[in-house]
PDB file of N, CA and C in Angstrom:
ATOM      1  N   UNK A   1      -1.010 -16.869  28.851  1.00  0.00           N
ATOM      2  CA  UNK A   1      -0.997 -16.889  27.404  1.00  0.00           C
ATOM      3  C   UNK A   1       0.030 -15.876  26.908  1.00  0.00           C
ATOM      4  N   UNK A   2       0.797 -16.240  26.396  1.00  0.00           N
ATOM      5  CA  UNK A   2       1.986 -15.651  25.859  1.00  0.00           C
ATOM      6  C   UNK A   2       1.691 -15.336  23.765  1.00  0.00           C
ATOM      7  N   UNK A   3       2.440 -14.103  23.339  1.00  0.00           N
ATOM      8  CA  UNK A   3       2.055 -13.765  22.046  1.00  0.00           C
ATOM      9  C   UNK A   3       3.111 -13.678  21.570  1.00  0.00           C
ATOM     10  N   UNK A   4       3.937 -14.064  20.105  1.00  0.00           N
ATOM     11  CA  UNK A   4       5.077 -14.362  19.507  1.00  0.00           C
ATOM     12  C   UNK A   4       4.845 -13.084  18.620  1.00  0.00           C
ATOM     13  N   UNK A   5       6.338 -12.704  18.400  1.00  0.00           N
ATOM     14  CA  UNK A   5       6.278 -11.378  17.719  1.00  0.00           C
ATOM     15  C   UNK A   5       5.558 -11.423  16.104  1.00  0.00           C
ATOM     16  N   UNK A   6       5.789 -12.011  15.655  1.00  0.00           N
ATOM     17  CA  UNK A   6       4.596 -12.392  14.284  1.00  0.00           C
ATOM     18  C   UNK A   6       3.129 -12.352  15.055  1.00  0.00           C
ATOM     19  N   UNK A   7       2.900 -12.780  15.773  1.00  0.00           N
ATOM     20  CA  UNK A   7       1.677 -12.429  15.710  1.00  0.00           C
ATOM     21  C   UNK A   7       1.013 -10.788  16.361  1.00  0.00           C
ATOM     22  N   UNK A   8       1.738 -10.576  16.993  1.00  0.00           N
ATOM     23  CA  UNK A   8       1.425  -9.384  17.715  1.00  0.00           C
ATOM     24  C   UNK A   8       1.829  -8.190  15.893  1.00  0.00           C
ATOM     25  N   UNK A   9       2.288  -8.750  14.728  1.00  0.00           N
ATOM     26  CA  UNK A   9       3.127  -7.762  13.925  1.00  0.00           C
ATOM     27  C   UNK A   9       2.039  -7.899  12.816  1.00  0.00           C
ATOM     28  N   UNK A  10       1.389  -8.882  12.867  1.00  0.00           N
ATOM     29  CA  UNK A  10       0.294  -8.976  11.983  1.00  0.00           C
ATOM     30  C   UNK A  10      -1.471  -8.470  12.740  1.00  0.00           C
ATOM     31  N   UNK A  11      -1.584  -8.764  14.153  1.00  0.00           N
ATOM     32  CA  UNK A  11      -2.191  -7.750  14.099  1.00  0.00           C
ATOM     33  C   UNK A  11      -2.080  -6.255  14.211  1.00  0.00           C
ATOM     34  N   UNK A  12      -1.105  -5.845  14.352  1.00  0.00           N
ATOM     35  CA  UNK A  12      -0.845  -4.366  14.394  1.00  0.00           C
ATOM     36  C   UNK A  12      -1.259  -4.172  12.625  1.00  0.00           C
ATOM     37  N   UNK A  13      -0.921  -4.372  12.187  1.00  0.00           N
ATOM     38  CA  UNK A  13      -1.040  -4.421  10.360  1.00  0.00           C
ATOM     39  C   UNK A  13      -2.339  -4.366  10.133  1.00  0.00           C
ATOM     40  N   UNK A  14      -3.108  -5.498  10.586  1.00  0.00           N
ATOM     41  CA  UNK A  14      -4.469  -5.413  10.158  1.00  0.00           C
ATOM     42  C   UNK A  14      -5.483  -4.652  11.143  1.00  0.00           C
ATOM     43  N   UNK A  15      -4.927  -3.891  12.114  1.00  0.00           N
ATOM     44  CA  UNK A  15      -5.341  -2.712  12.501  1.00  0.00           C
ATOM     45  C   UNK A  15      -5.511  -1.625  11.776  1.00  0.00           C
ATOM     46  N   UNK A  16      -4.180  -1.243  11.538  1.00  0.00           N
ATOM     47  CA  UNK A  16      -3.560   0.018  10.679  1.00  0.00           C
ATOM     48  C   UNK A  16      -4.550  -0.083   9.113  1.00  0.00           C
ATOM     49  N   UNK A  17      -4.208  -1.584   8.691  1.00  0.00           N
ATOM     50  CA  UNK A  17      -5.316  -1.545   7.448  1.00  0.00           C
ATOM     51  C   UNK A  17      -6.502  -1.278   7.502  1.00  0.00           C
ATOM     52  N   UNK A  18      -7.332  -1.698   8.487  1.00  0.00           N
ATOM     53  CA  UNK A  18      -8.919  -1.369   8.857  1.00  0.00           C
ATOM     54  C   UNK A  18      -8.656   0.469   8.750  1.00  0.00           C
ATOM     55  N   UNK A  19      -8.012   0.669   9.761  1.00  0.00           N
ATOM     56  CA  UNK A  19      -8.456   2.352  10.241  1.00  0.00           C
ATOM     57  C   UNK A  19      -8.216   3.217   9.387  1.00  0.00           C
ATOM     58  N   UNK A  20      -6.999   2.481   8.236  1.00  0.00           N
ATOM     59  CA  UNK A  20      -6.704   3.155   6.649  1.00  0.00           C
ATOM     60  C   UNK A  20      -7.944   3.522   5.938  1.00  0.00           C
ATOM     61  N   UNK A  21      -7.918   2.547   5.848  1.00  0.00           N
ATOM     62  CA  UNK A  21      -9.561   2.214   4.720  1.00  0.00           C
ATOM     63  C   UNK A  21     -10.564   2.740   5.099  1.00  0.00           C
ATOM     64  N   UNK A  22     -10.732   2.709   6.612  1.00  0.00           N
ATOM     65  CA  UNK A  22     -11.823   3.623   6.672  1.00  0.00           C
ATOM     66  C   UNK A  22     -11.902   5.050   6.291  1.00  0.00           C
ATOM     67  N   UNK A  23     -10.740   6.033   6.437  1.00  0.00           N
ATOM     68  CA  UNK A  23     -11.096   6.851   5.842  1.00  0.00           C
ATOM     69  C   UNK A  23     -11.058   7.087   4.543  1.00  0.00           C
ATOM     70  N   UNK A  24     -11.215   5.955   3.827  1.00  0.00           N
ATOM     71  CA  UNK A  24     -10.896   6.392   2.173  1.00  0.00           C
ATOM     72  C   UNK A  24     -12.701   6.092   1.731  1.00  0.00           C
ATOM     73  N   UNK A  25     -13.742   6.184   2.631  1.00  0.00           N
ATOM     74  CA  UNK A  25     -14.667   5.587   2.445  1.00  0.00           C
ATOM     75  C   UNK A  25     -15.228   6.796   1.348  1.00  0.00           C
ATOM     76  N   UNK A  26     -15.181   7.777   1.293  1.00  0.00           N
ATOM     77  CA  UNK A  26     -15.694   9.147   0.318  1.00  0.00           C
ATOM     78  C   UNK A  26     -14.727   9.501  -0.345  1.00  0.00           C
ATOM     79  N   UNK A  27     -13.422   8.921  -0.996  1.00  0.00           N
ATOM     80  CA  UNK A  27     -12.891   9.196  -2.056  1.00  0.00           C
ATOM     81  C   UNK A  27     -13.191   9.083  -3.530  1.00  0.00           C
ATOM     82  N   UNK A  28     -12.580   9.554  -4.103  1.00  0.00           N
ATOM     83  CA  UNK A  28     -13.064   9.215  -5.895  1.00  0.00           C
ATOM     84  C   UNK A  28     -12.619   7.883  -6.290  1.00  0.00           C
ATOM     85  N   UNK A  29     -13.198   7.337  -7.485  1.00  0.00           N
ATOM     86  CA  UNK A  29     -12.749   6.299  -8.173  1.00  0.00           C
ATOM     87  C   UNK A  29     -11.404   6.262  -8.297  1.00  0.00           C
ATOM     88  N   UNK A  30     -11.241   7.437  -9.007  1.00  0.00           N
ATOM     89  CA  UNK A  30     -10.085   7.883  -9.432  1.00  0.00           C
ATOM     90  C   UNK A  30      -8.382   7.698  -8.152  1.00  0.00           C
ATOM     91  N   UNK A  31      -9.333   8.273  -7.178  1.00  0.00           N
ATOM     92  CA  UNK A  31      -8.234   9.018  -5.923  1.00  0.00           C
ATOM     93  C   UNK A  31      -7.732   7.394  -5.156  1.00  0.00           C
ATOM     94  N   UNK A  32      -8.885   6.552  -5.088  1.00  0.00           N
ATOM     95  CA  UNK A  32      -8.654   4.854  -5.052  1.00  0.00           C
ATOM     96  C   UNK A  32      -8.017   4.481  -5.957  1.00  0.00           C
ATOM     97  N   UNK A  33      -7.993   4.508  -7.034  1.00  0.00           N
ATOM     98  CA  UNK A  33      -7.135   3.981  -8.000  1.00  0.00           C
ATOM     99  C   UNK A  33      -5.712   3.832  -7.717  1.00  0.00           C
ATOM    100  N   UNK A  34      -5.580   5.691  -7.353  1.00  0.00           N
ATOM    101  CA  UNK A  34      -4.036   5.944  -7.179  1.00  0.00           C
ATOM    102  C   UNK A  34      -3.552   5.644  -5.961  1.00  0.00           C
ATOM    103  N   UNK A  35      -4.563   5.309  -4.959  1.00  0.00           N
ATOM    104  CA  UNK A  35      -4.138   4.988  -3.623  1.00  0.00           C
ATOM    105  C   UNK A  35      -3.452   3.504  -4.198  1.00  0.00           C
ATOM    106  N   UNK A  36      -4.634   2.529  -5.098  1.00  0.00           N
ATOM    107  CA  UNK A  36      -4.484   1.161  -4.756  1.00  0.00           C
ATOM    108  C   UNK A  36      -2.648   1.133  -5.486  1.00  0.00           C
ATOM    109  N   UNK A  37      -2.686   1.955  -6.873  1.00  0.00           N
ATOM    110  CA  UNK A  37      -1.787   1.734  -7.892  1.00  0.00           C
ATOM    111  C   UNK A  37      -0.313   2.011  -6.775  1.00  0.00           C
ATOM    112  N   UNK A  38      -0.269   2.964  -5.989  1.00  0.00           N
ATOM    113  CA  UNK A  38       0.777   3.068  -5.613  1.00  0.00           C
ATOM    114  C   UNK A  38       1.493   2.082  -4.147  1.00  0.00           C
ATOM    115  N   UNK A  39       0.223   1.868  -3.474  1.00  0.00           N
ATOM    116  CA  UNK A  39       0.823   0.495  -2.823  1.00  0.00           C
ATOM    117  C   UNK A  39       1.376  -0.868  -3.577  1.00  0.00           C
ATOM    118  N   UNK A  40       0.264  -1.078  -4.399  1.00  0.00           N
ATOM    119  CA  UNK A  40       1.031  -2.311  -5.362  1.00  0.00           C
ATOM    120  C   UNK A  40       2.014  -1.972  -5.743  1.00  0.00           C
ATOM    121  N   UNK A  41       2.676  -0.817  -6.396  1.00  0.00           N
ATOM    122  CA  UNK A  41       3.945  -0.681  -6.952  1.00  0.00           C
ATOM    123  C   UNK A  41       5.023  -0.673  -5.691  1.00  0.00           C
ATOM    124  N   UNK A  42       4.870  -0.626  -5.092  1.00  0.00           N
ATOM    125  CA  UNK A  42       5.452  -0.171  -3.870  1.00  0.00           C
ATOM    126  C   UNK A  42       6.267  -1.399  -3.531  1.00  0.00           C
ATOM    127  N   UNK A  43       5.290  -2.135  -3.580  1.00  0.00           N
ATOM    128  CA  UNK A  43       5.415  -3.808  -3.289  1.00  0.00           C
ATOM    129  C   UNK A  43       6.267  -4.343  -3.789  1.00  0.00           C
ATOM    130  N   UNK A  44       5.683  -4.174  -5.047  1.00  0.00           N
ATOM    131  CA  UNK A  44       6.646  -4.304  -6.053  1.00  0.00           C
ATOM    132  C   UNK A  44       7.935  -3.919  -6.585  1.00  0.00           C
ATOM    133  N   UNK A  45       8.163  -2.645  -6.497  1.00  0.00           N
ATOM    134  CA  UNK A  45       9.429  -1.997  -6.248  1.00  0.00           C
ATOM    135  C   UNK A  45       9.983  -2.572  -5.245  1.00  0.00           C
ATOM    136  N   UNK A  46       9.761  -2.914  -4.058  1.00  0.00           N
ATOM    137  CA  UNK A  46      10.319  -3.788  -2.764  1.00  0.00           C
ATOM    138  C   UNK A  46      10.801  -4.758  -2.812  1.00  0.00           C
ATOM    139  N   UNK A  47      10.039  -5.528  -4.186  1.00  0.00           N
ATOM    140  CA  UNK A  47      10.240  -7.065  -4.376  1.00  0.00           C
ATOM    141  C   UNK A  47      11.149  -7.052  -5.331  1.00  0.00           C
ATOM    142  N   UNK A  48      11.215  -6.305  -6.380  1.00  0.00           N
ATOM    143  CA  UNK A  48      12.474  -6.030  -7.500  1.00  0.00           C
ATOM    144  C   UNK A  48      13.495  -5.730  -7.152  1.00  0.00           C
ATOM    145  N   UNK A  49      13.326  -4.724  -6.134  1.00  0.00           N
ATOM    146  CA  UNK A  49      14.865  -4.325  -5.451  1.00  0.00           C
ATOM    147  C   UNK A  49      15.630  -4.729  -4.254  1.00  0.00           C
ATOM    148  N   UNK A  50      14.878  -5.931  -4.076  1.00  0.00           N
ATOM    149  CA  UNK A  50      15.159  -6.802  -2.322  1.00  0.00           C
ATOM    150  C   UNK A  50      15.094  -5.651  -1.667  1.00  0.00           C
ATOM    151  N   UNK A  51      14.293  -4.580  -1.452  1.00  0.00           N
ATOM    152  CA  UNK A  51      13.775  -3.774  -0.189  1.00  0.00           C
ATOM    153  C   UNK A  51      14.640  -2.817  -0.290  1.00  0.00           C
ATOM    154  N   UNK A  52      15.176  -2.207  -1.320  1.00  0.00           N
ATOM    155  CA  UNK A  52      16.000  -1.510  -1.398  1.00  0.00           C
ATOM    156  C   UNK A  52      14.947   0.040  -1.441  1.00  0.00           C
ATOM    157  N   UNK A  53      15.317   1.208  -0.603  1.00  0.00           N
ATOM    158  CA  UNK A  53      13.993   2.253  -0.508  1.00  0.00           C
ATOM    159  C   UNK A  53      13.943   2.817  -1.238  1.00  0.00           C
ATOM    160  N   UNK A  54      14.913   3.116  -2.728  1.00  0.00           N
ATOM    161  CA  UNK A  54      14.151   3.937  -3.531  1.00  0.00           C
ATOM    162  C   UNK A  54      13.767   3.209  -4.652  1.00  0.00           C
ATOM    163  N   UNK A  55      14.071   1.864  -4.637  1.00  0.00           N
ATOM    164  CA  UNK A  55      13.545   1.287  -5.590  1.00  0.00           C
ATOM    165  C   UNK A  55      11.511   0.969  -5.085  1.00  0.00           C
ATOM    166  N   UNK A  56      11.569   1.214  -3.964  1.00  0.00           N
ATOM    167  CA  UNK A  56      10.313   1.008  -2.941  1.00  0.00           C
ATOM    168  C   UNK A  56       9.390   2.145  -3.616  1.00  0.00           C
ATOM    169  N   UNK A  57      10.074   3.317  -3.632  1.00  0.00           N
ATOM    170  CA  UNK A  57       9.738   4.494  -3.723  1.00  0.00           C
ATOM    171  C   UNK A  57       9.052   4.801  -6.050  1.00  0.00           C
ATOM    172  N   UNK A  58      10.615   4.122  -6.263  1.00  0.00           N
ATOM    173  CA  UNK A  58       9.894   4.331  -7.486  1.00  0.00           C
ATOM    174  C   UNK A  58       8.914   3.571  -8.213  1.00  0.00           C
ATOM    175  N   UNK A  59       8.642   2.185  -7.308  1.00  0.00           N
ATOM    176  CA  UNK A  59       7.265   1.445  -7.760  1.00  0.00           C
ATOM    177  C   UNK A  59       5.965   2.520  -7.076  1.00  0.00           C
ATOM    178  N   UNK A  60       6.007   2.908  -5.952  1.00  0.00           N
ATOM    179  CA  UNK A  60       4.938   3.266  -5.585  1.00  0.00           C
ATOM    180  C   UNK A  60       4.696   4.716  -6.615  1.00  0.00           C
ATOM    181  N   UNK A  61       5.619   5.520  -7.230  1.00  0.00           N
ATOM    182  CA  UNK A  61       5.143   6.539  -7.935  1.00  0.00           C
ATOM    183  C   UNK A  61       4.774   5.897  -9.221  1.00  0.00           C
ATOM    184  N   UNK A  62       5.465   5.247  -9.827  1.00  0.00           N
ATOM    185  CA  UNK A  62       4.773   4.614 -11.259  1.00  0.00           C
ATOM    186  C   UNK A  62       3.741   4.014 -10.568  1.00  0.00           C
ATOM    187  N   UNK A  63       3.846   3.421  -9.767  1.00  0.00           N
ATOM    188  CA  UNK A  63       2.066   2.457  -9.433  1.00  0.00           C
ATOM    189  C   UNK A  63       0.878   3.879  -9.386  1.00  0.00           C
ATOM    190  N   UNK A  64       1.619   4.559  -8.751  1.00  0.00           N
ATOM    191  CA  UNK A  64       0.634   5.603  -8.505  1.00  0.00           C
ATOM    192  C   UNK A  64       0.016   6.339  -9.669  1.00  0.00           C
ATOM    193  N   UNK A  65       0.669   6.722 -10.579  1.00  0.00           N
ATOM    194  CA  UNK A  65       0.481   7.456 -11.738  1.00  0.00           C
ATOM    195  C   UNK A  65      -0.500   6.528 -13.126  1.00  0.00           C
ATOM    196  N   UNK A  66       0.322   4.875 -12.661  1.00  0.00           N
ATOM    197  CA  UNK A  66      -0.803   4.206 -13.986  1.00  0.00           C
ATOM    198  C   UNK A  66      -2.213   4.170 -13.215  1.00  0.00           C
ATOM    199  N   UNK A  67      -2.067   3.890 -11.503  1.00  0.00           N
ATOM    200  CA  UNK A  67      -3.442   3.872 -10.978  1.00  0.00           C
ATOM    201  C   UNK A  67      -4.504   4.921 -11.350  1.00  0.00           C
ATOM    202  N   UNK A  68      -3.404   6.603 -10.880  1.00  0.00           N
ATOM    203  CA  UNK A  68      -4.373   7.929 -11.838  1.00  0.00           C
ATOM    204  C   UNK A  68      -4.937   7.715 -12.863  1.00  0.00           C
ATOM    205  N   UNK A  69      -4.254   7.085 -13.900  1.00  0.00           N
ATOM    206  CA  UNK A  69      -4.315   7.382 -15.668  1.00  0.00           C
ATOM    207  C   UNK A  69      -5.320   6.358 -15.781  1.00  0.00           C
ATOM    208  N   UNK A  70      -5.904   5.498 -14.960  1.00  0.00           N
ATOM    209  CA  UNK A  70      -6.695   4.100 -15.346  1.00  0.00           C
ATOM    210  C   UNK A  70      -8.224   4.615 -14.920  1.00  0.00           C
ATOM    211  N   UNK A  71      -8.395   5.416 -13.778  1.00  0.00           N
ATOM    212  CA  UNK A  71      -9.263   5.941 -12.900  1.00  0.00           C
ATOM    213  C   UNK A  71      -9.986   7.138 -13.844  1.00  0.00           C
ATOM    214  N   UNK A  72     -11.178   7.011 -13.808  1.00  0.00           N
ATOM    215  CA  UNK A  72     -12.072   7.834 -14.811  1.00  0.00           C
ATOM    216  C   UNK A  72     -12.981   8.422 -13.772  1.00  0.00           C
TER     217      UNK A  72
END
């Protein structure tokens, strides 16, 4: 049984995501917020700037900051 690099690249990913998350299990509302806000921007910045890294960079800080400001 042989494994194609997509697949071996997606589970490495949904490794890394499990063992992430687990430690965010005792964070604040708040501290989730800014976790979630700044990956989405991130994404997003990635996707606006065809992967360009500081456009990467400046979604994940605005994501991060509306995630803070939303989080009570």
């Amino acid at each position: 049984m042989t494994l194609n690099n997509k697949t071996m690249v997606k589970a490495v990913i949904a490794l890394t995501l499990v063992t992430v998350l687990s430690g965010c299990s005792n964070w604040s509302k708040r501290n989730r917020n800014t976790a979630i806000g700044a990956g989405i921007g991130a994404i997003g910045g990635s996707v606006l700037t065809h992967g360009d890294g500081l456009g990467t960079l400046g979604g994940a800080a605005l994501g991060g900051v509306i995630g803070h400001q939303s989080g009570n």
